[in-house]
C-alpha atoms as a PDB file:
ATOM      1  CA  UNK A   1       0.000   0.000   0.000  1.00  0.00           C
ATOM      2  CA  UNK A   2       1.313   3.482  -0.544  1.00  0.00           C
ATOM      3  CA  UNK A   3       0.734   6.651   1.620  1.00  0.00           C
ATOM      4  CA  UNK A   4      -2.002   8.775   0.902  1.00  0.00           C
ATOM      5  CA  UNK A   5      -0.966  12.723   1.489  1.00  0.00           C
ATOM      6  CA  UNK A   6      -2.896  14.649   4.147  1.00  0.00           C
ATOM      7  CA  UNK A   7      -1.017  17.781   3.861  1.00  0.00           C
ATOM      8  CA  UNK A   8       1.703  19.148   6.119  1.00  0.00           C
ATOM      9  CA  UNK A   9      -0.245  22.658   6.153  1.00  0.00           C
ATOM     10  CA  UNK A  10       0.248  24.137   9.922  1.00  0.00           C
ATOM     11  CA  UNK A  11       2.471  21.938  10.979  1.00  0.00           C
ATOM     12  CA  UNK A  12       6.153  24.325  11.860  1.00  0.00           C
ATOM     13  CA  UNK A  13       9.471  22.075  10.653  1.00  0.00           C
ATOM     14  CA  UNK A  14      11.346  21.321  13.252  1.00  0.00           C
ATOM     15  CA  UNK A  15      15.301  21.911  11.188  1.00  0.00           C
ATOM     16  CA  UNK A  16      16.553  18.938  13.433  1.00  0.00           C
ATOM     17  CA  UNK A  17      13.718  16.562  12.063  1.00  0.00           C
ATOM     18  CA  UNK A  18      13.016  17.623   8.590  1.00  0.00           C
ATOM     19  CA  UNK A  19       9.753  16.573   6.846  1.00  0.00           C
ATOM     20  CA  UNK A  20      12.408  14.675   3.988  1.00  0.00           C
ATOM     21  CA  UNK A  21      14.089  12.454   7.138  1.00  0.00           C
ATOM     22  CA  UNK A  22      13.609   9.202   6.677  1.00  0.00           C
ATOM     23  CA  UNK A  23      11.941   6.763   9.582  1.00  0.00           C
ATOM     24  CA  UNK A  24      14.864   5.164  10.178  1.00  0.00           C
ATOM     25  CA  UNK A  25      16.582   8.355  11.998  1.00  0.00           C
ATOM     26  CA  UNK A  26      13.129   8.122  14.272  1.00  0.00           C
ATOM     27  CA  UNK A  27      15.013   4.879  15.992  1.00  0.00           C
ATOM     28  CA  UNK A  28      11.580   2.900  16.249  1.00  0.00           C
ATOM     29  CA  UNK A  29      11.949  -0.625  17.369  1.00  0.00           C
ATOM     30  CA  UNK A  30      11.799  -2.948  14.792  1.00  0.00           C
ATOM     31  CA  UNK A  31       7.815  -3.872  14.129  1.00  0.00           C
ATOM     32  CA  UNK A  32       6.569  -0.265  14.271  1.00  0.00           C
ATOM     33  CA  UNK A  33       9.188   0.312  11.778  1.00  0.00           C
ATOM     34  CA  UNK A  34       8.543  -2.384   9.495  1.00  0.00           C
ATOM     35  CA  UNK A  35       4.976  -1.917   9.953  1.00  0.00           C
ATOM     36  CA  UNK A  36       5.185   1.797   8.583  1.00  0.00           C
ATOM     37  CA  UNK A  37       7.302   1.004   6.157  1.00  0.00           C
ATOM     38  CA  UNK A  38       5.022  -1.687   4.810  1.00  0.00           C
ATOM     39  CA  UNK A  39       2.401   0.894   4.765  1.00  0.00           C
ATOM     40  CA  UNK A  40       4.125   3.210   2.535  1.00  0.00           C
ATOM     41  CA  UNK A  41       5.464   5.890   5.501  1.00  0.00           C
ATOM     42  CA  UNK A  42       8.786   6.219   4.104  1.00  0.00           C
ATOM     43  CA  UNK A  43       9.648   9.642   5.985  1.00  0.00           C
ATOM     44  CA  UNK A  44       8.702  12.144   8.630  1.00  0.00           C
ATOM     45  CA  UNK A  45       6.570  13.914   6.642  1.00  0.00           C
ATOM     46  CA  UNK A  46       4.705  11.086   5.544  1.00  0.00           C
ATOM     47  CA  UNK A  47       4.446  10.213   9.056  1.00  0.00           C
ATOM     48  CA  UNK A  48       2.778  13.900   9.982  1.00  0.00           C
ATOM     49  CA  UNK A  49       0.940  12.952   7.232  1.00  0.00           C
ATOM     50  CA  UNK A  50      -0.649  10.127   7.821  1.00  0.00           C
ATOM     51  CA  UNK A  51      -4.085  10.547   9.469  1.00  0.00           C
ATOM     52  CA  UNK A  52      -4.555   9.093  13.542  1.00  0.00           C
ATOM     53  CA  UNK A  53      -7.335   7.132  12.369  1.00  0.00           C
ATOM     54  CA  UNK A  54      -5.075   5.438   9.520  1.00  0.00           C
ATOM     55  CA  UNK A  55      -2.318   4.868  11.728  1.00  0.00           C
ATOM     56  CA  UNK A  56      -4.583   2.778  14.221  1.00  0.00           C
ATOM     57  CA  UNK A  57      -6.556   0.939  11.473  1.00  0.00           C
ATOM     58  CA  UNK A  58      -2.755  -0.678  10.467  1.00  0.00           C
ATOM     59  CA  UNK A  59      -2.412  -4.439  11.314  1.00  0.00           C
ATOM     60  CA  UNK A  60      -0.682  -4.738  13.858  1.00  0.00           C
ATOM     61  CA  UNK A  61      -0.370  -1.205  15.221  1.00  0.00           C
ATOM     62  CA  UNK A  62      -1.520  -1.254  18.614  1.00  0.00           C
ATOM     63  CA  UNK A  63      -1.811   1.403  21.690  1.00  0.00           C
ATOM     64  CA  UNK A  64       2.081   0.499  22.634  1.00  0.00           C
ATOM     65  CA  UNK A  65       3.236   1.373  18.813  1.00  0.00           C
ATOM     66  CA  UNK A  66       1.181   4.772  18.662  1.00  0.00           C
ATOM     67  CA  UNK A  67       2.358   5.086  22.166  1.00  0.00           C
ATOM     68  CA  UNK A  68       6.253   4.809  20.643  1.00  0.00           C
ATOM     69  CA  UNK A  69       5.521   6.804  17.637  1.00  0.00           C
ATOM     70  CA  UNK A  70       3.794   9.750  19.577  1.00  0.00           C
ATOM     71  CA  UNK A  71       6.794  10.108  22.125  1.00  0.00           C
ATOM     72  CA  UNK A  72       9.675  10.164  19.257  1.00  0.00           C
ATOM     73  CA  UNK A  73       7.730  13.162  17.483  1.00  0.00           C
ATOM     74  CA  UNK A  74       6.943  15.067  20.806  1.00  0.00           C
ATOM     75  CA  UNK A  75      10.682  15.136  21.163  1.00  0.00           C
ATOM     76  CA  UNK A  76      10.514  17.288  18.084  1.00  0.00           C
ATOM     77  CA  UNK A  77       7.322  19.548  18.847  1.00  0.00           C
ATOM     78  CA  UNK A  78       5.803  17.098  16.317  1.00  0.00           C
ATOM     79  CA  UNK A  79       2.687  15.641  16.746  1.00  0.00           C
ATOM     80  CA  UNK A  80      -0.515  13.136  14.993  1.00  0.00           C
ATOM     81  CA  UNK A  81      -3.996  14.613  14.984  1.00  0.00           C
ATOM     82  CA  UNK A  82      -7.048  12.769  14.389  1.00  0.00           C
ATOM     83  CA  UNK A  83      -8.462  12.321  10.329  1.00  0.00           C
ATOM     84  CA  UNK A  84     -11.618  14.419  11.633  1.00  0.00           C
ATOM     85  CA  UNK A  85     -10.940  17.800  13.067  1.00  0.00           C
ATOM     86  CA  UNK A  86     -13.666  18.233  14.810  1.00  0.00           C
ATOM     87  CA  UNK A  87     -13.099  15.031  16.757  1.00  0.00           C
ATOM     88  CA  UNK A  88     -10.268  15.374  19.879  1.00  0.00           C
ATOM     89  CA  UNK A  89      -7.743  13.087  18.498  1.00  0.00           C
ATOM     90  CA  UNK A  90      -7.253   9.533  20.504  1.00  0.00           C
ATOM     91  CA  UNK A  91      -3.249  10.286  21.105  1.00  0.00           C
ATOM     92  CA  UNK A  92      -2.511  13.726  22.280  1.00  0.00           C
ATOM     93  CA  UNK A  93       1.322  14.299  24.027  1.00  0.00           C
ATOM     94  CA  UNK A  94       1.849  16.008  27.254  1.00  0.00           C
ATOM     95  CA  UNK A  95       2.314  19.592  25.590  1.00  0.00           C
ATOM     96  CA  UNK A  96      -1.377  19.095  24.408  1.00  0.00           C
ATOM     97  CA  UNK A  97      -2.365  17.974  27.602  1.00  0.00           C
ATOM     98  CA  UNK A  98      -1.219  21.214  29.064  1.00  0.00           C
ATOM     99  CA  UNK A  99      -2.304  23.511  26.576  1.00  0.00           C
ATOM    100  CA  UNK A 100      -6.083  22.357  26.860  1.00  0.00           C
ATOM    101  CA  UNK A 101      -5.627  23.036  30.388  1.00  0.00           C
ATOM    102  CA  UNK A 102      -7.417  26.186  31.957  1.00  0.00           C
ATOM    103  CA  UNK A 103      -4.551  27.965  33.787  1.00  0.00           C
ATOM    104  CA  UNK A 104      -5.279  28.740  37.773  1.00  0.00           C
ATOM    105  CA  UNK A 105      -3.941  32.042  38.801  1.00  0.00           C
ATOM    106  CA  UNK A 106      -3.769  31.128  42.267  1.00  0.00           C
ATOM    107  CA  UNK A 107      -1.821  28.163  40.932  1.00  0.00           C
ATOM    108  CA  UNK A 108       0.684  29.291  37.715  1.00  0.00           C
ATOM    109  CA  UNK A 109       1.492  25.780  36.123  1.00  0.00           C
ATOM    110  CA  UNK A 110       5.623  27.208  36.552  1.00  0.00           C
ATOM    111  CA  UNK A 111       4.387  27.241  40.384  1.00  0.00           C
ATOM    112  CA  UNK A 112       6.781  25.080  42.556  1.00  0.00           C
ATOM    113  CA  UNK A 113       5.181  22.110  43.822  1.00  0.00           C
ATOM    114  CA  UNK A 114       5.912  23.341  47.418  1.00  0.00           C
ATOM    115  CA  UNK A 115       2.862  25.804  46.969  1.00  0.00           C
ATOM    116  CA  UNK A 116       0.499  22.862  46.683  1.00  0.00           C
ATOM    117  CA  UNK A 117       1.049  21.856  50.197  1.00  0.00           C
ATOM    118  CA  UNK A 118       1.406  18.720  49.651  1.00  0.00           C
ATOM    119  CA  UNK A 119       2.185  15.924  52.933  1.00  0.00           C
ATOM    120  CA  UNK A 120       6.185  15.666  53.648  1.00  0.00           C
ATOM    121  CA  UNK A 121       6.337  12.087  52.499  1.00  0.00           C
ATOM    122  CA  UNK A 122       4.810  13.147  49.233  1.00  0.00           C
ATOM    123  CA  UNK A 123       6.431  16.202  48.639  1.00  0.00           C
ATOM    124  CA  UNK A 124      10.414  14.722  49.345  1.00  0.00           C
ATOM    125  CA  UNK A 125       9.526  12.182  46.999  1.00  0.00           C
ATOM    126  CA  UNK A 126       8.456  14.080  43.958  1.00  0.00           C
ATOM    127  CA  UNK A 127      11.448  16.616  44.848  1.00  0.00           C
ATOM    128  CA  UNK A 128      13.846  13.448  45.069  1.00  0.00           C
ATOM    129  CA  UNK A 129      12.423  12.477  42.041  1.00  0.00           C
ATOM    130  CA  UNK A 130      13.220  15.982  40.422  1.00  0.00           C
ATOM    131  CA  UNK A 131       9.822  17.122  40.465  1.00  0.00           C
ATOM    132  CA  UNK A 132       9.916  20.814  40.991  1.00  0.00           C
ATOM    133  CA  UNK A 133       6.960  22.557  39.595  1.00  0.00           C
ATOM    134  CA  UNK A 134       3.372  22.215  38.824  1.00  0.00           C
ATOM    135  CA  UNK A 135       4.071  21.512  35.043  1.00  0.00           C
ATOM    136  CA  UNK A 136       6.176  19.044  35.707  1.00  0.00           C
ATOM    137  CA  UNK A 137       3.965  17.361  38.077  1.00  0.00           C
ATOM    138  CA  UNK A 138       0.985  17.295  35.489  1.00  0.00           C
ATOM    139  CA  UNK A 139       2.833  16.126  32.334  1.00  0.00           C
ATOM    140  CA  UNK A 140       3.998  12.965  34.502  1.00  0.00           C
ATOM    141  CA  UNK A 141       2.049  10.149  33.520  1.00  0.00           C
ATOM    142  CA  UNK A 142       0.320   8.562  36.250  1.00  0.00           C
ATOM    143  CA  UNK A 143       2.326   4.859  35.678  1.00  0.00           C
ATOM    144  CA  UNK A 144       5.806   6.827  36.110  1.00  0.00           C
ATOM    145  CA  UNK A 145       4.527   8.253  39.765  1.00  0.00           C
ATOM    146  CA  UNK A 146       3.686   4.751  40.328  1.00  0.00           C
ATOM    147  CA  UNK A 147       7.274   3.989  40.200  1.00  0.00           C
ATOM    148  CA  UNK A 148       8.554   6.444  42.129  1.00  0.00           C
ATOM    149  CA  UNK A 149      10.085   4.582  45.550  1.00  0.00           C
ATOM    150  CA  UNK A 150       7.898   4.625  48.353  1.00  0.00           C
ATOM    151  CA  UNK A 151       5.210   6.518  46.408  1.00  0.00           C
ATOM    152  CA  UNK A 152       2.141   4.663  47.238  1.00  0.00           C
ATOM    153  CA  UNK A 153      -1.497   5.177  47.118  1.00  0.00           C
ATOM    154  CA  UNK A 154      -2.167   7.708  50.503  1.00  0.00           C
ATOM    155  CA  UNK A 155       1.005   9.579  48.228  1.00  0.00           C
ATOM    156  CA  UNK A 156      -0.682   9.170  45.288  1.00  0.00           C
ATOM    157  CA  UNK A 157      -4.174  10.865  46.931  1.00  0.00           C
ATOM    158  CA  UNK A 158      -2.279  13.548  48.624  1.00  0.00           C
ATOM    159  CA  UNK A 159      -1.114  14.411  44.390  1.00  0.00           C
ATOM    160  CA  UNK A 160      -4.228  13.838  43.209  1.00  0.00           C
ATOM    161  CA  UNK A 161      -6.665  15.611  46.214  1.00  0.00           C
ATOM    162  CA  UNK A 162      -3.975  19.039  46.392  1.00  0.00           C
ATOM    163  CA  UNK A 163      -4.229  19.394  42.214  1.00  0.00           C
ATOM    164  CA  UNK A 164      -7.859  18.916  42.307  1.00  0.00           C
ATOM    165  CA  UNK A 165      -8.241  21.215  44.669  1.00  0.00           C
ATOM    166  CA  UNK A 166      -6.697  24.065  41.931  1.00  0.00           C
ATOM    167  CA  UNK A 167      -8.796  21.937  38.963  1.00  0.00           C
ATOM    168  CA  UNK A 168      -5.936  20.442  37.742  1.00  0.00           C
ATOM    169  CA  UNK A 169      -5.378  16.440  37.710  1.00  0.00           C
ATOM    170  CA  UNK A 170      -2.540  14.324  36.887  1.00  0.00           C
ATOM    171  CA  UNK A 171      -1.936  13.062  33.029  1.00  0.00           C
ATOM    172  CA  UNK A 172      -2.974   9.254  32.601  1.00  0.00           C
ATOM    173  CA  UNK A 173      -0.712   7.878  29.972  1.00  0.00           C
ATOM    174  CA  UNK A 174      -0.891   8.961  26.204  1.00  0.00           C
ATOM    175  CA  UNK A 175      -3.944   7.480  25.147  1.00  0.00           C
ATOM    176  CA  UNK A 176      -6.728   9.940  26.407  1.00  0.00           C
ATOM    177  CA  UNK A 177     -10.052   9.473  24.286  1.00  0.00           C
END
């Protein structure tokens, strides 16, 4: 099968990741690879091309390959949107996240995380962590916090409870339909 264009029309080029670049230099593990490569995505720009809805209709192409995909481009301030514009597209990266975010005064997302007032456990573990403001806190997907040693779920409430109460909540992971 070979690509269908979309257009590149918005999207800025990023000089370090020209739209002419081909996949390879993305570093994709090997199936994603092959499986673009199959389907006629020979370069970035076919890549930015190639509609969400196409990309997850691809044999093979699950949540973990989109997941992949989505994370090298972010690197670049590239990202997929959905076929239909109207529709919120399926994968959106953390920079998304935060933009369709309503902004608290009272809480400035370049706030440090001290201002949250957040328990001692909780707040020496995200700092130990190198969490140091309230950006970085909300683009952390909620399976990395997981991780975090001695982060557990009265931790994970205290997060969760102190953004809430400035109507923010943490991001859950790349897939957000």
């Amino acid at each position: 099968p070979e690509h269908t264009s979309h257009g590149l029309e918005g999207i800025t080029e990023n000089p370090e990741l020209p739209f002419s670049t081909p996949i390879e230099e993305l570093q994709l593990t090997i199936r994603p690879y092959n499986i673009l490569k199959r389907e006629g995505v020979h370069t970035v720009g076919n890549l930015l091309e190639t509609p969400l809805d196409k990309l997850r209709d691809m044999r093979n192409f699950g949540t973990k390959f989109q997941t992949e995909v989505v994370t090298k481009l972010e690197k670049f301030n590239y990202w997929l949107v959905g076929a239909d514009p109207n529709r919120k597209p399926a994968i959106i990266t953390r920079r998304q996240y935060l933009s369709g975010l309503t902004q608290n005064p009272e809480m400035p997302f370049d706030a440090p995380i001290e201002k949250l007032g957040l328990k001692p456990h909780t707040y020496r573990t995200l700092k130990r962590n190198g969490v140091d403001t309230i950006e970085q806190l909300l683009v952390l997907p909620r399976r990395r916090l997981a991780q975090f040693a001695s982060f557990g779920q009265a931790s994970r409430r205290d997060v969760d409870d102190r953004l809430a109460a400035f109507g923010y909540s943490v991001y859950n992971g790349i897939l957000l339909l």
